[in-house]
C-alpha atoms as a PDB file:
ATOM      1  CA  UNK A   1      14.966 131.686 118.870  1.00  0.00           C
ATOM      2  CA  UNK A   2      13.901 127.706 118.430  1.00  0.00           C
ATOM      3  CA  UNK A   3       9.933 127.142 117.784  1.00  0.00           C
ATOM      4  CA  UNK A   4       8.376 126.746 121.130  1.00  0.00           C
ATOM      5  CA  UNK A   5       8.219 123.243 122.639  1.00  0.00           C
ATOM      6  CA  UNK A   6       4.622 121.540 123.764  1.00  0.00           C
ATOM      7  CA  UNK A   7       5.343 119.690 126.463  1.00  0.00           C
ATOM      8  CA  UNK A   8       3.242 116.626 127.301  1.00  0.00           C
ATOM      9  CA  UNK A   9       2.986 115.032 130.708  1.00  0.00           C
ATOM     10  CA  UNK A  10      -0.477 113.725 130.927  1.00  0.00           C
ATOM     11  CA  UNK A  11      -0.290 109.793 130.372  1.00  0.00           C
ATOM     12  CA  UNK A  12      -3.655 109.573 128.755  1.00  0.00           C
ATOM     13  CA  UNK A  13      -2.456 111.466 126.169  1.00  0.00           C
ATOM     14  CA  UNK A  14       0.977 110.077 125.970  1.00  0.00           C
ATOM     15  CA  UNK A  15      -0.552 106.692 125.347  1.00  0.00           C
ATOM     16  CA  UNK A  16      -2.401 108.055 122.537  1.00  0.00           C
ATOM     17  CA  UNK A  17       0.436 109.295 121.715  1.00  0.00           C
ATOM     18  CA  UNK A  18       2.994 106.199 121.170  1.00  0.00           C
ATOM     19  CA  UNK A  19      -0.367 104.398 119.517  1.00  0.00           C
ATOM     20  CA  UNK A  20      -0.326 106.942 116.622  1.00  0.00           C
ATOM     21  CA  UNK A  21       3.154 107.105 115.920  1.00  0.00           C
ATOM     22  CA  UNK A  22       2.889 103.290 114.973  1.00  0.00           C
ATOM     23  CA  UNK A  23       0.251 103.175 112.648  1.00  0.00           C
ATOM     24  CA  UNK A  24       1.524 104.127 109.409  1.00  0.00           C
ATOM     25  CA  UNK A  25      -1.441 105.729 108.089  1.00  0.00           C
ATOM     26  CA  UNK A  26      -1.455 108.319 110.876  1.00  0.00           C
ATOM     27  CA  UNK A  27       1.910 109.188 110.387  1.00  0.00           C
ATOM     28  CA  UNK A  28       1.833 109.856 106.670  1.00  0.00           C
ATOM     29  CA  UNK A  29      -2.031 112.232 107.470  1.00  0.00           C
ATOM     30  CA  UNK A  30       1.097 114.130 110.410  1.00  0.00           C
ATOM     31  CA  UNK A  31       3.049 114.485 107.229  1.00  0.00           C
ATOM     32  CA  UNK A  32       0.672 115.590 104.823  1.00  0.00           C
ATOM     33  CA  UNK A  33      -0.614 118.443 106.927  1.00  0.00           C
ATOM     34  CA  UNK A  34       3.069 119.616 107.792  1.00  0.00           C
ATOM     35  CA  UNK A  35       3.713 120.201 104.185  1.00  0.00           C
ATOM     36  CA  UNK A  36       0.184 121.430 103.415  1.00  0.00           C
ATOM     37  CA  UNK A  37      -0.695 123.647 107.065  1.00  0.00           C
ATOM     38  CA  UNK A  38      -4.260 123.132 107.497  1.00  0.00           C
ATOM     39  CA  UNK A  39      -6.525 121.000 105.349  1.00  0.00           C
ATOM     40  CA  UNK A  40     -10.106 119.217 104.958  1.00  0.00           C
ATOM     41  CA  UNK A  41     -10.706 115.692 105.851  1.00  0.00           C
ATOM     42  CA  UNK A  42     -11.831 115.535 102.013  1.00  0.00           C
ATOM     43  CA  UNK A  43      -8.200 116.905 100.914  1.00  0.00           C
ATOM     44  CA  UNK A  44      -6.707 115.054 103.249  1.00  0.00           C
ATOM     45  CA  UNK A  45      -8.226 111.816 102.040  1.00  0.00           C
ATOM     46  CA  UNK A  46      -7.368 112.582  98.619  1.00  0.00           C
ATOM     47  CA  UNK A  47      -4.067 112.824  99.695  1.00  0.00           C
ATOM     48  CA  UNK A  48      -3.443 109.811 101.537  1.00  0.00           C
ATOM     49  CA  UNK A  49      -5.146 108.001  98.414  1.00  0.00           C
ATOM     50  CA  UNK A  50      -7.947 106.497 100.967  1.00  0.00           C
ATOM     51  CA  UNK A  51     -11.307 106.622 101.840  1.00  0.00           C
ATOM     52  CA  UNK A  52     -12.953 109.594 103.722  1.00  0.00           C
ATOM     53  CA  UNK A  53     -14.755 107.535 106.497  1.00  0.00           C
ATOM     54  CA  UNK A  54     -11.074 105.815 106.467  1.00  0.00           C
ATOM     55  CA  UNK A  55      -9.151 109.058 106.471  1.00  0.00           C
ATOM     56  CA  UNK A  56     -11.791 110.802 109.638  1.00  0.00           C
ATOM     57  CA  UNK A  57     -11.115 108.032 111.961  1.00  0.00           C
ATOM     58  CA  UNK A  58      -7.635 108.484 111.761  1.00  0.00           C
ATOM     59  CA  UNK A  59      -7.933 112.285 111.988  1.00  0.00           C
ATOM     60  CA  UNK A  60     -10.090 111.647 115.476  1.00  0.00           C
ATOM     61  CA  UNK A  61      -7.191 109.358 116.819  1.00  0.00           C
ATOM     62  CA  UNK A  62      -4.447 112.103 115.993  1.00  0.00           C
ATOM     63  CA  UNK A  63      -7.375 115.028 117.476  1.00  0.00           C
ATOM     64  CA  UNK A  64      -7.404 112.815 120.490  1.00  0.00           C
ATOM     65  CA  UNK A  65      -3.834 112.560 121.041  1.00  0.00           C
ATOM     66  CA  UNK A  66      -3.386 116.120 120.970  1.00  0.00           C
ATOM     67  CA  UNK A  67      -1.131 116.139 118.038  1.00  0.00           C
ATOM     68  CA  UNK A  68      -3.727 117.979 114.964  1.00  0.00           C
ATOM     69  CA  UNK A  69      -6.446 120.641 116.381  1.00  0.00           C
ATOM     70  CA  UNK A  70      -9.710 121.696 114.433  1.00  0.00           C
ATOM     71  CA  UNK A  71     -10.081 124.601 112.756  1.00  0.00           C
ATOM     72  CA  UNK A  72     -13.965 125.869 111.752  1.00  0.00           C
ATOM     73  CA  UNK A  73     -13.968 128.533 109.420  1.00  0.00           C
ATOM     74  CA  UNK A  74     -16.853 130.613 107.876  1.00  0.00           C
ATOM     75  CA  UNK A  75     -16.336 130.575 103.998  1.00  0.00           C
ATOM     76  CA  UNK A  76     -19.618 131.550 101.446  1.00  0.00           C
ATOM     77  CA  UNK A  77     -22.153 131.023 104.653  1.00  0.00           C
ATOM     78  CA  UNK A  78     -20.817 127.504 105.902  1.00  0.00           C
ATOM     79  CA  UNK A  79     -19.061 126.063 108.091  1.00  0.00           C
ATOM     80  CA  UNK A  80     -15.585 124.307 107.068  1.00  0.00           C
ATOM     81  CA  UNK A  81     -13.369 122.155 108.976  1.00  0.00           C
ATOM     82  CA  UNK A  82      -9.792 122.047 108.409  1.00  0.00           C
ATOM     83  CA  UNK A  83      -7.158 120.212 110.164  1.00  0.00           C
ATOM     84  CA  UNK A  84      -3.980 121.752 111.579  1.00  0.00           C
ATOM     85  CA  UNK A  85      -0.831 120.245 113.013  1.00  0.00           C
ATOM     86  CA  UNK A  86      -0.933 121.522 116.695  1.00  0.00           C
ATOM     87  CA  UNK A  87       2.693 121.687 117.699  1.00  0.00           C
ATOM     88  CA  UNK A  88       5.754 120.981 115.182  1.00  0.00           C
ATOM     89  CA  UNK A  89       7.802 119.910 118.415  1.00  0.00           C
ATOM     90  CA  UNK A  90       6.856 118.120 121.385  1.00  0.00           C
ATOM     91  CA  UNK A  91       8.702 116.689 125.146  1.00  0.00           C
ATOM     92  CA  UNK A  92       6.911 113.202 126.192  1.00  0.00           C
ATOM     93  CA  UNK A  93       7.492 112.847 129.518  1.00  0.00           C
ATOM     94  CA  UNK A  94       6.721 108.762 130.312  1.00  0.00           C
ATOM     95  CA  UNK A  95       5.355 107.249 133.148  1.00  0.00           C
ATOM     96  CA  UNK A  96       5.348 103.670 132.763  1.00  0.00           C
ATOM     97  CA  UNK A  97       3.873 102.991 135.900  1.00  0.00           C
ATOM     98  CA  UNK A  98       1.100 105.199 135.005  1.00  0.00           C
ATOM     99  CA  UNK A  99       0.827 104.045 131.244  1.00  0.00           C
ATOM    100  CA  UNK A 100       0.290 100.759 131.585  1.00  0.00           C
ATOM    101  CA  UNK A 101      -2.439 100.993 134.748  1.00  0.00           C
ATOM    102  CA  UNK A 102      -6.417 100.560 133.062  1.00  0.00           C
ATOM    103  CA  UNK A 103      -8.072 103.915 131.709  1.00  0.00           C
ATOM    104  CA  UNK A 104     -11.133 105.339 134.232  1.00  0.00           C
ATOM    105  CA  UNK A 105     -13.979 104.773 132.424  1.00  0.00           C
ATOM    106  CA  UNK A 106     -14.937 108.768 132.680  1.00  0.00           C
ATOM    107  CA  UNK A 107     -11.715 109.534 131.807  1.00  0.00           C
ATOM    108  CA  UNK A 108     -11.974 108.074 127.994  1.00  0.00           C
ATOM    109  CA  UNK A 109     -15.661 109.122 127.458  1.00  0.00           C
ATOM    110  CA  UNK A 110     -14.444 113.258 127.613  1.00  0.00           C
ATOM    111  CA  UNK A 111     -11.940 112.390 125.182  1.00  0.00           C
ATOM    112  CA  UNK A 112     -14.363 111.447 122.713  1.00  0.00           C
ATOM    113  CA  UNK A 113     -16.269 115.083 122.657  1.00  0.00           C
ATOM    114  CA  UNK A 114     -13.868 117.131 120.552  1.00  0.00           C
ATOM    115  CA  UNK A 115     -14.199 113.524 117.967  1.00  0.00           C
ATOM    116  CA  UNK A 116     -17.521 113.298 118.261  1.00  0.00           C
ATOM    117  CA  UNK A 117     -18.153 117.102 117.392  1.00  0.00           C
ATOM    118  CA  UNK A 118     -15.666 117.006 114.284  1.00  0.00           C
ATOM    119  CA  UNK A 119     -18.051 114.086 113.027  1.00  0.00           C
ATOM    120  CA  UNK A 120     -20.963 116.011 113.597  1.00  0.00           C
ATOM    121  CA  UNK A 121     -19.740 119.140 111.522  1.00  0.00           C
ATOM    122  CA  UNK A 122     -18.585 116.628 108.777  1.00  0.00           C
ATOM    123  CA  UNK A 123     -22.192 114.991 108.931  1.00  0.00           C
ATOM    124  CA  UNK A 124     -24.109 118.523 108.796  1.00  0.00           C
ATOM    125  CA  UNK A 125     -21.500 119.575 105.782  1.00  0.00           C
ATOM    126  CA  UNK A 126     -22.531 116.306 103.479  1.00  0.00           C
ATOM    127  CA  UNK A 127     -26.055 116.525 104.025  1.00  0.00           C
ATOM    128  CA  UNK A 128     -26.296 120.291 102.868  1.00  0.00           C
ATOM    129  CA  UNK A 129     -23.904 119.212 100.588  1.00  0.00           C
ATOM    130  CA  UNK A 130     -26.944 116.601  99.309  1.00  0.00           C
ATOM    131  CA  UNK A 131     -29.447 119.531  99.295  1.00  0.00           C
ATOM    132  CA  UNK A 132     -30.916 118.213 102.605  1.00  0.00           C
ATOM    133  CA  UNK A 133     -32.103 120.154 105.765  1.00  0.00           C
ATOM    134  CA  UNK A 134     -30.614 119.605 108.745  1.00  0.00           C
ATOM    135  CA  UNK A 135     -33.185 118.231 111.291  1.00  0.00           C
ATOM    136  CA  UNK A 136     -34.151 118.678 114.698  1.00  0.00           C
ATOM    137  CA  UNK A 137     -33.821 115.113 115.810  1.00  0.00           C
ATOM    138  CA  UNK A 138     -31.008 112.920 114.207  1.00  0.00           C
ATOM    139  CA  UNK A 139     -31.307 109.255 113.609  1.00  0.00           C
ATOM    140  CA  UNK A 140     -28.818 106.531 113.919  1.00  0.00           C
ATOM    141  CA  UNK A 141     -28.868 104.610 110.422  1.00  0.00           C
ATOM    142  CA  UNK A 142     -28.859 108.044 108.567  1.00  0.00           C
ATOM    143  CA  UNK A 143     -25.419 109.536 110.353  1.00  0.00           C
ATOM    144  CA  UNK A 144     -24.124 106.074 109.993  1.00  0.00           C
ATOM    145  CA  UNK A 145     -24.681 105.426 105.887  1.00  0.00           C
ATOM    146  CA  UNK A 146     -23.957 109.134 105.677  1.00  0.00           C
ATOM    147  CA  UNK A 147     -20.245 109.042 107.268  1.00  0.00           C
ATOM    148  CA  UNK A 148     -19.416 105.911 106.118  1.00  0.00           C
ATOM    149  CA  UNK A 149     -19.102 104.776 109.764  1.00  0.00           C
ATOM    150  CA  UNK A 150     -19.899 102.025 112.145  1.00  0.00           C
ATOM    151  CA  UNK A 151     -23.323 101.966 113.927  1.00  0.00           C
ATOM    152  CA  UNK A 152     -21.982 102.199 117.529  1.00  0.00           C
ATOM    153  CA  UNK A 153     -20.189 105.151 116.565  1.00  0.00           C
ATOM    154  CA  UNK A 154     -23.107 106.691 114.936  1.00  0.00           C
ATOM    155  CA  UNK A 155     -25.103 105.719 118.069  1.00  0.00           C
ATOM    156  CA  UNK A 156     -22.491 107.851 120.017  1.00  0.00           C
ATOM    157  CA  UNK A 157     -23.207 110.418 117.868  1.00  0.00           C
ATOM    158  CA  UNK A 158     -26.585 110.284 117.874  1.00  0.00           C
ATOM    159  CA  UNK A 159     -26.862 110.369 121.567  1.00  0.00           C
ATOM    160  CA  UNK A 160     -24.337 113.338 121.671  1.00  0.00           C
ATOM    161  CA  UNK A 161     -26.737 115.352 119.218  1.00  0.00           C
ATOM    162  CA  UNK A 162     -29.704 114.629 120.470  1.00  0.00           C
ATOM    163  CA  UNK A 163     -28.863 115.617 123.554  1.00  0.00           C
ATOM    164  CA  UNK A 164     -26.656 118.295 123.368  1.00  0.00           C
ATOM    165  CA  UNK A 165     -28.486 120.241 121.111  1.00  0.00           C
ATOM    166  CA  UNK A 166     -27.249 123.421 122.646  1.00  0.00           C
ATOM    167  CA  UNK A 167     -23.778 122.811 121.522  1.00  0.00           C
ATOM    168  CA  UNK A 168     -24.745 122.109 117.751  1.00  0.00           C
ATOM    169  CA  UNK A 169     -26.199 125.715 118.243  1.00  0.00           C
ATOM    170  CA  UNK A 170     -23.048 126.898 119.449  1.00  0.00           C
ATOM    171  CA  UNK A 171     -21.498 125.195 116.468  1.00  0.00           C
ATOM    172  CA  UNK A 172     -23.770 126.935 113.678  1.00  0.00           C
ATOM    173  CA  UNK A 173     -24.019 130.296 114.823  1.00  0.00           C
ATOM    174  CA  UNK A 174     -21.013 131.772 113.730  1.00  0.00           C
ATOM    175  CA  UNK A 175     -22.674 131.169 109.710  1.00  0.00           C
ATOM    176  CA  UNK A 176     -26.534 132.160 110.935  1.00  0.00           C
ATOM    177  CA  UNK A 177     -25.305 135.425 112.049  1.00  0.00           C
ATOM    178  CA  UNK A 178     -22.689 135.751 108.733  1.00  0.00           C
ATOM    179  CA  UNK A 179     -26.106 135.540 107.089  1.00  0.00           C
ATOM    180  CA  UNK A 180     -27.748 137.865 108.641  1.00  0.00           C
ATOM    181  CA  UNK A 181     -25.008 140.876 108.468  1.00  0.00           C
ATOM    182  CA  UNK A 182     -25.140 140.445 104.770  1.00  0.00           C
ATOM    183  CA  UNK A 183     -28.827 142.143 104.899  1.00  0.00           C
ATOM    184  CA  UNK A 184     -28.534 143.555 108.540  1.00  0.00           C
ATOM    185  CA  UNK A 185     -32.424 140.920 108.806  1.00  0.00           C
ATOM    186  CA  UNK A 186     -34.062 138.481 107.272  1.00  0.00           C
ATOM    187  CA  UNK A 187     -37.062 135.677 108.415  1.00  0.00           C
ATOM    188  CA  UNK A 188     -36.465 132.573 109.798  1.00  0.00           C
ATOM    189  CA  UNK A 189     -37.941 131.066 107.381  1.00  0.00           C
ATOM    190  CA  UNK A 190     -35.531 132.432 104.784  1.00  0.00           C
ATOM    191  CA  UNK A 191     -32.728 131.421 106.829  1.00  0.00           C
ATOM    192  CA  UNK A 192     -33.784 128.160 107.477  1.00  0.00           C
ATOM    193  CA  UNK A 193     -34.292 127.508 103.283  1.00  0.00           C
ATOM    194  CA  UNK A 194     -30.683 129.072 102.102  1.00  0.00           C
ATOM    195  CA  UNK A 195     -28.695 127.722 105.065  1.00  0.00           C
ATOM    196  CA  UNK A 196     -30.323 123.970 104.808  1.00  0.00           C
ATOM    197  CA  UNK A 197     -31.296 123.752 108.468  1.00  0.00           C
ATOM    198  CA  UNK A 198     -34.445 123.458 110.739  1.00  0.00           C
ATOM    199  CA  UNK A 199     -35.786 126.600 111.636  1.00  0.00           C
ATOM    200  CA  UNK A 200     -35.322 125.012 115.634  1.00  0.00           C
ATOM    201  CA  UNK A 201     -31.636 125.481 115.086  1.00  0.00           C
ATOM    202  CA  UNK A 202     -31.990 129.283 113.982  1.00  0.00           C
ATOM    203  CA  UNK A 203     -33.683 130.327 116.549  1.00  0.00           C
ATOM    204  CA  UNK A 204     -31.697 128.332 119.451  1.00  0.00           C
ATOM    205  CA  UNK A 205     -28.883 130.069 117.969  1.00  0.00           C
ATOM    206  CA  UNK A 206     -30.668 133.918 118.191  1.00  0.00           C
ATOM    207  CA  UNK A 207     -31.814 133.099 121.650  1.00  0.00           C
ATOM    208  CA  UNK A 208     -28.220 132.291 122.694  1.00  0.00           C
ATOM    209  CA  UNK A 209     -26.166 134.685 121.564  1.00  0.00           C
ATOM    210  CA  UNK A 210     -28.322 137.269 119.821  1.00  0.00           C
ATOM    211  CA  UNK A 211     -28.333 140.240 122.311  1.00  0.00           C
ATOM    212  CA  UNK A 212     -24.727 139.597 122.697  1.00  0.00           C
ATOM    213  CA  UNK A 213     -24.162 140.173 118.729  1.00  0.00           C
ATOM    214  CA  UNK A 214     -26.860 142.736 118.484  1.00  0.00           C
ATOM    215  CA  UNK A 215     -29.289 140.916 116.802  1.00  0.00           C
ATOM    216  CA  UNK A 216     -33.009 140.339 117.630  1.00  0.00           C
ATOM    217  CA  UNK A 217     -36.128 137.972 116.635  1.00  0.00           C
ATOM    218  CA  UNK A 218     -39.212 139.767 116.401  1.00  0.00           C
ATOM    219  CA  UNK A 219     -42.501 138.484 115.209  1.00  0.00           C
ATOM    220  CA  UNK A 220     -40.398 135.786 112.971  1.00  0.00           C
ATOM    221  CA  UNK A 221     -37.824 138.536 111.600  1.00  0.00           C
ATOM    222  CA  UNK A 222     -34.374 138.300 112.601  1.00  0.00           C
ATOM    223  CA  UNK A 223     -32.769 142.025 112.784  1.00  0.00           C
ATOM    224  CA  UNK A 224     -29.912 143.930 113.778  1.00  0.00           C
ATOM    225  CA  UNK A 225     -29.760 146.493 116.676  1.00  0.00           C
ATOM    226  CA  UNK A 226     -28.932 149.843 115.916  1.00  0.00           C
ATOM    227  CA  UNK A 227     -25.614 150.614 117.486  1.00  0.00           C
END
């Protein structure tokens, strides 16, 4: 049997579509993860023989256009993001009517959340990286010299963070709670000091999923439920 075929009839993303497939930088980042299945923007960049605030913008295009998917993986208590080719084989179905008519404003500002939350892992990643403690509040100039990016896009950032704080929970929990089965508890306080993050953002993440993992806060100790 052939590999299965993703078939692709929303215009949006066709458009994206025909824009990556003639820039030459995107196609050669399509051809590098082909050969190598699923890599870092930092390998990737390496690869391509540019620079990583270079080689993320052109891994958000190819995100957006449906063509590589993130992959978050747990490895020594943090968070990695690798980059995966999301279908080896693909039918475009055009409609030029439909391709060339203006993009709804709403329309293009969802396509930026699966970008804007691969930039906001890579950001978190560097700073621990740096020895520095993730903080409650984010500030523009700081995601902007740390990324290497420009500072509307940092702004969008920013504004995403800041206000979606329950989703950059939702993003850190899976290594909060790979640090707690490793002792079965352990303070927040701990935690917050060998993970590199604001003890906010420890216990957001108990209160959110906790019971549903079997694990408790009491009286600042995080602990597991007997089961």
């Amino acid at each position: 049997m052939g590999e299965e075929k993703t078939v692709v009839r929303d215009q949006l993303r066709v458009k994206r579509l025909l824009e990556v497939f003639c820039s030459g930088p995107k196609t050669q980042i399509l051809k590098i993860l082909l050969e190598n299945e699923c890599l870092t923007a930092t390998d990737v960049s390496r690869r391509l023989g540019v620079k990583l605030s270079t080689t993320l913008s052109h891994l958000e295009s190819l995100v957006s256009a449906g063509l590589v998917s993130i992959r978050v993986e747990s490895i020594g208590g943090r968070s990695i993001k690798k980059y995966c080719i999301e279908s080896k084989k693909m039918i475009i179905e055009l409609d030029l009517k439909e391709i060339v008519a203006p993009k709804p404003v709403e329309e293009s500002k969802e396509a930026l959340k699966p970008e804007l939350e691969a930039l906001i892992l890579e950001y978190i990643n560097i700073k621990r990286q740096r020895r520095s403690k993730i903080p409650v509040r984010f500030k523009v100039r700081d995601v902007a010299r740390t990324l290497g990016i420009d500072i509307d896009t940092a702004i969008e950032i920013v504004n995403y963070m800041n206000t979606r704080q329950d989703r950059i929970a939702e993003l850190l929990c899976n290594e909060i709670l790979d640090e707690i089965k490793k002792n079965n508890y352990t303070s927040i306080r701990e935690a917050s000091d060998k993970l590199l993050l604001h003890p906010y953002w420890i216990v957001s993440c108990i209160h959110m999923i906790g019971k549903e993992k079997g694990v408790v806060l009491h009286d600042g100790t995080i602990k597991r439920q007997e089961q």
